[in-house]
C-alpha atoms as a PDB file:
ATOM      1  CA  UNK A   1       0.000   0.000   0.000  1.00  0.00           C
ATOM      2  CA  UNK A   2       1.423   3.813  -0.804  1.00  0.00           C
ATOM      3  CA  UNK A   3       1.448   6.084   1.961  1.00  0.00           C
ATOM      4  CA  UNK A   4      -1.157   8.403   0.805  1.00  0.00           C
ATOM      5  CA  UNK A   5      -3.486   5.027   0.456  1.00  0.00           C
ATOM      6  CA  UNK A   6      -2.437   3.828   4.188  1.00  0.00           C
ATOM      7  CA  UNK A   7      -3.219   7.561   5.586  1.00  0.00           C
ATOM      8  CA  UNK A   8      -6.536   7.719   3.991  1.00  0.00           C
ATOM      9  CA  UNK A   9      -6.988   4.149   5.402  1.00  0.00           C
ATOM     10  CA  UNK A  10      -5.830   5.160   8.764  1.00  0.00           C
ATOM     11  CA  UNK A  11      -3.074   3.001   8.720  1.00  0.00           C
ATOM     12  CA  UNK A  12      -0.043   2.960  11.081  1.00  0.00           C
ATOM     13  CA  UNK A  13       2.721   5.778   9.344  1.00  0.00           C
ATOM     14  CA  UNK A  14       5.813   3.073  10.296  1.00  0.00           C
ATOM     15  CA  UNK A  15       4.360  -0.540   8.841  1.00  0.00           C
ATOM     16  CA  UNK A  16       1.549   1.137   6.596  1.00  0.00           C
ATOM     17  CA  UNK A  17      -0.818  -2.173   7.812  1.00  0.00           C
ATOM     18  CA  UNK A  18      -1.682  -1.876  11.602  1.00  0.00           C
ATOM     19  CA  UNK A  19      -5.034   0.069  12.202  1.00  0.00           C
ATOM     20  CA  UNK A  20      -4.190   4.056  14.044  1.00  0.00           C
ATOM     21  CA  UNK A  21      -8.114   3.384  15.468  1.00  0.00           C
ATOM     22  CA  UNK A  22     -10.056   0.861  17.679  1.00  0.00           C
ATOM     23  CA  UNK A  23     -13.229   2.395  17.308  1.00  0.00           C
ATOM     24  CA  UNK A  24     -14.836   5.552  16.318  1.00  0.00           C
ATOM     25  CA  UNK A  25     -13.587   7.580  18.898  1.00  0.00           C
ATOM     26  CA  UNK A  26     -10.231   6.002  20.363  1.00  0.00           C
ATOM     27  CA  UNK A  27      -7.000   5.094  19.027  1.00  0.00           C
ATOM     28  CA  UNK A  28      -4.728   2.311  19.754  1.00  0.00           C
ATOM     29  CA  UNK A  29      -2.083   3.075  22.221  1.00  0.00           C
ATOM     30  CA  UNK A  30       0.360   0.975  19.630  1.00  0.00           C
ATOM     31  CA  UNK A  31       0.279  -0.350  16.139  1.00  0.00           C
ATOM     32  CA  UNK A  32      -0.789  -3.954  16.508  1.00  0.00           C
ATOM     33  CA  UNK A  33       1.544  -4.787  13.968  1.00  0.00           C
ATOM     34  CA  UNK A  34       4.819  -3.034  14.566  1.00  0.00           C
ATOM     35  CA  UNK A  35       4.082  -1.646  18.156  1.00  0.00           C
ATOM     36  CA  UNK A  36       4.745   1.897  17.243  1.00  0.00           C
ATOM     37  CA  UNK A  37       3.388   3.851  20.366  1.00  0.00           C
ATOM     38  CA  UNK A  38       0.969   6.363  19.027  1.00  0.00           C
ATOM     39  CA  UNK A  39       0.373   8.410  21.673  1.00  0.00           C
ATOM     40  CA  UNK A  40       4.519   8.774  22.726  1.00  0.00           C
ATOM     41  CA  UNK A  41       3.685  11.520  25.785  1.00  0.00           C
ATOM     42  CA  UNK A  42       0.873  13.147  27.682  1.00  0.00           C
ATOM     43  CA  UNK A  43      -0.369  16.119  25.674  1.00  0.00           C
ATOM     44  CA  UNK A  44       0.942  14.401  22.387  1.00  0.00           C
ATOM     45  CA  UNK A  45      -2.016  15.170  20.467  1.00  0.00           C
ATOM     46  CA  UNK A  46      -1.457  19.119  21.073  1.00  0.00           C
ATOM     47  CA  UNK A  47      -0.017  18.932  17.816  1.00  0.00           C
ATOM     48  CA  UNK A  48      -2.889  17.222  15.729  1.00  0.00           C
ATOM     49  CA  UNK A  49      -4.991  20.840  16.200  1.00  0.00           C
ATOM     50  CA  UNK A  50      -2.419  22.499  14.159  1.00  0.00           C
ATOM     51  CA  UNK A  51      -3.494  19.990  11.937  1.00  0.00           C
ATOM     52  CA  UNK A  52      -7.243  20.014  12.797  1.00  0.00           C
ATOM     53  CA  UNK A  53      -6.991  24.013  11.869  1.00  0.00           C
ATOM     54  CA  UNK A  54      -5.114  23.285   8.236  1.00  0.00           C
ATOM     55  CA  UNK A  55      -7.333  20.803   7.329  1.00  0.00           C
ATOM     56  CA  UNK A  56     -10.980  22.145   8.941  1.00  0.00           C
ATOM     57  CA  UNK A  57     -10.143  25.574   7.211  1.00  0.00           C
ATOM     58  CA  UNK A  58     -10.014  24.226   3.417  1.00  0.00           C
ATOM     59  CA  UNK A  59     -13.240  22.223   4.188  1.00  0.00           C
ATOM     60  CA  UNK A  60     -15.530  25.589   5.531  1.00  0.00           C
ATOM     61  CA  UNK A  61     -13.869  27.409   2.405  1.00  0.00           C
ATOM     62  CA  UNK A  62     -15.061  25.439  -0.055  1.00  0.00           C
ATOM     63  CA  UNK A  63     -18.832  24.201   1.827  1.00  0.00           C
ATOM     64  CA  UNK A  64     -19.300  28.165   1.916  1.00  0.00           C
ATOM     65  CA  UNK A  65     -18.077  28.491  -1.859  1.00  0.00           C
ATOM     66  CA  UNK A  66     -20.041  25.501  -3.311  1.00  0.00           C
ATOM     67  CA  UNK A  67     -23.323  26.449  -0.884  1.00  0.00           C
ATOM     68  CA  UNK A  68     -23.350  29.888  -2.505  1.00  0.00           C
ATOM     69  CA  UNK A  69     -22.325  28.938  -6.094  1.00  0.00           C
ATOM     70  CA  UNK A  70     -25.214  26.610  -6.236  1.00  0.00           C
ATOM     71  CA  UNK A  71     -27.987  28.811  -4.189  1.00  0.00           C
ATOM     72  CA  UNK A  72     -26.719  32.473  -4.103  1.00  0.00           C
ATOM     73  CA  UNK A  73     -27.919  32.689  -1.278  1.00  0.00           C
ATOM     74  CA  UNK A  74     -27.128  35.510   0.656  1.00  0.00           C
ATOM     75  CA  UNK A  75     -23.605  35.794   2.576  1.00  0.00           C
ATOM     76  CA  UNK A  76     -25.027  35.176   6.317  1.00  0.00           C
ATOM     77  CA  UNK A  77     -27.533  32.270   5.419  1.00  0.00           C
ATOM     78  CA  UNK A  78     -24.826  30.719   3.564  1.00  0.00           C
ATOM     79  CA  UNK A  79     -22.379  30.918   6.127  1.00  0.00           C
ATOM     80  CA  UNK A  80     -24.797  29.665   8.960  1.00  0.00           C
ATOM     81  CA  UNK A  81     -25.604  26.604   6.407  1.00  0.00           C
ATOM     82  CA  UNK A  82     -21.857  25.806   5.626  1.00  0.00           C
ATOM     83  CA  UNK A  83     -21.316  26.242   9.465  1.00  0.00           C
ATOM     84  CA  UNK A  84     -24.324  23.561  10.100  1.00  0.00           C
ATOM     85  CA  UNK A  85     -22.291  21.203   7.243  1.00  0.00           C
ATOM     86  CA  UNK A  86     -18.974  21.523   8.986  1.00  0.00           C
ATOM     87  CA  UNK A  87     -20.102  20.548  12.355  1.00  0.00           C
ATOM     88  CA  UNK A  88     -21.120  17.573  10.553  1.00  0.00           C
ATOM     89  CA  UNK A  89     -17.726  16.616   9.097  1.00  0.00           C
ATOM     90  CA  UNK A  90     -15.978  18.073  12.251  1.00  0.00           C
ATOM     91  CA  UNK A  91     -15.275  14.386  13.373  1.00  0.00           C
ATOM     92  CA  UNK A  92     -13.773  13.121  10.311  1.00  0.00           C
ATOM     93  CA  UNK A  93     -11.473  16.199  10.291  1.00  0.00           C
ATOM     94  CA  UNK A  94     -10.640  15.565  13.850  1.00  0.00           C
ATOM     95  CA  UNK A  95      -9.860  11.577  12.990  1.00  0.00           C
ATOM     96  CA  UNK A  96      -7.921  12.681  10.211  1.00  0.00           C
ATOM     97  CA  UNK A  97      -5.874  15.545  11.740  1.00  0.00           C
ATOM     98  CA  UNK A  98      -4.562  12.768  14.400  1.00  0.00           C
ATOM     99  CA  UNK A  99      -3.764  10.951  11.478  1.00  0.00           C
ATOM    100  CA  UNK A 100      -1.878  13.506   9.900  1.00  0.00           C
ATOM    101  CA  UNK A 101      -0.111  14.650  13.000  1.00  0.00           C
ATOM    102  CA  UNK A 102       1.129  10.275  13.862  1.00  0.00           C
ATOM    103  CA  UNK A 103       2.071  11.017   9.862  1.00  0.00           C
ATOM    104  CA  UNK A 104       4.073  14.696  10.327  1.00  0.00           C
ATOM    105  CA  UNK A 105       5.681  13.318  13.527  1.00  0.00           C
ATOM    106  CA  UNK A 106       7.204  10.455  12.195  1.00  0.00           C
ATOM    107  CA  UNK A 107       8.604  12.079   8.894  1.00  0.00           C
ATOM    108  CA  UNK A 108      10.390  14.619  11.023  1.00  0.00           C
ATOM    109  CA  UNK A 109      11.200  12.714  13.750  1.00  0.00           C
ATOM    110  CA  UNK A 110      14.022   9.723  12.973  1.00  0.00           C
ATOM    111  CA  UNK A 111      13.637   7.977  16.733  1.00  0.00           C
ATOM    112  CA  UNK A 112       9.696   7.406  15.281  1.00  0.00           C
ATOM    113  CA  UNK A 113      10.622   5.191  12.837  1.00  0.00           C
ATOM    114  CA  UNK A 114      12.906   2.690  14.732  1.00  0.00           C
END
């Protein structure tokens, strides 16, 4: 698998097979493949709302852009509506910033990957 396929997939960053999440909501503490601890420290995660803010801010630009191209609405009610969108795919941004941030981390950190 590529590594773009096995972070879509939410797959470990070292191994690109073990699964980053249990369920819904929680993550493994370690790959079940390679045991790469995912969350290394307390406060670890800090760094996924960097990537929670790069990747949430794309998504509201462009639900407010196609809401309004399509109904021309005005500015306010289409703002409100892409807010009401959003909130709905606020949980697969948050999934996927933790994702990115296991990702980040262990391209610029070299004591990740052993």
């Amino acid at each position: 698998m590529s590594r773009a396929g096995a972070l879509l997939a939410g797959h470990c960053p070292r191994c690109l097979r073990g699964r980053i999440w249990r369920s819904p909501f929680a993550t493994y503490d370690a790959c079940p493949v390679c045991a790469l601890r995912f969350e290394r420290e307390p406060g670890y995660w800090t760094g996924a709302m960097v990537a929670s803010y790069l990747l949430g801010v794309p998504v509201l630009a462009l639900v407010f852009l196609a809401v309004f191209l399509v109904t021309r609405w005005d500015v306010v009610v289409v703002l409100l509506v892409a807010d009401a969108i959003f909130i709905a795919v606020a949980p697969f941004i948050w999934r996927y910033s933790r994702i990115v941030w296991l990702y980040f981390d262990w391209f610029v950190d070299p004591q990740m990957r052993a």
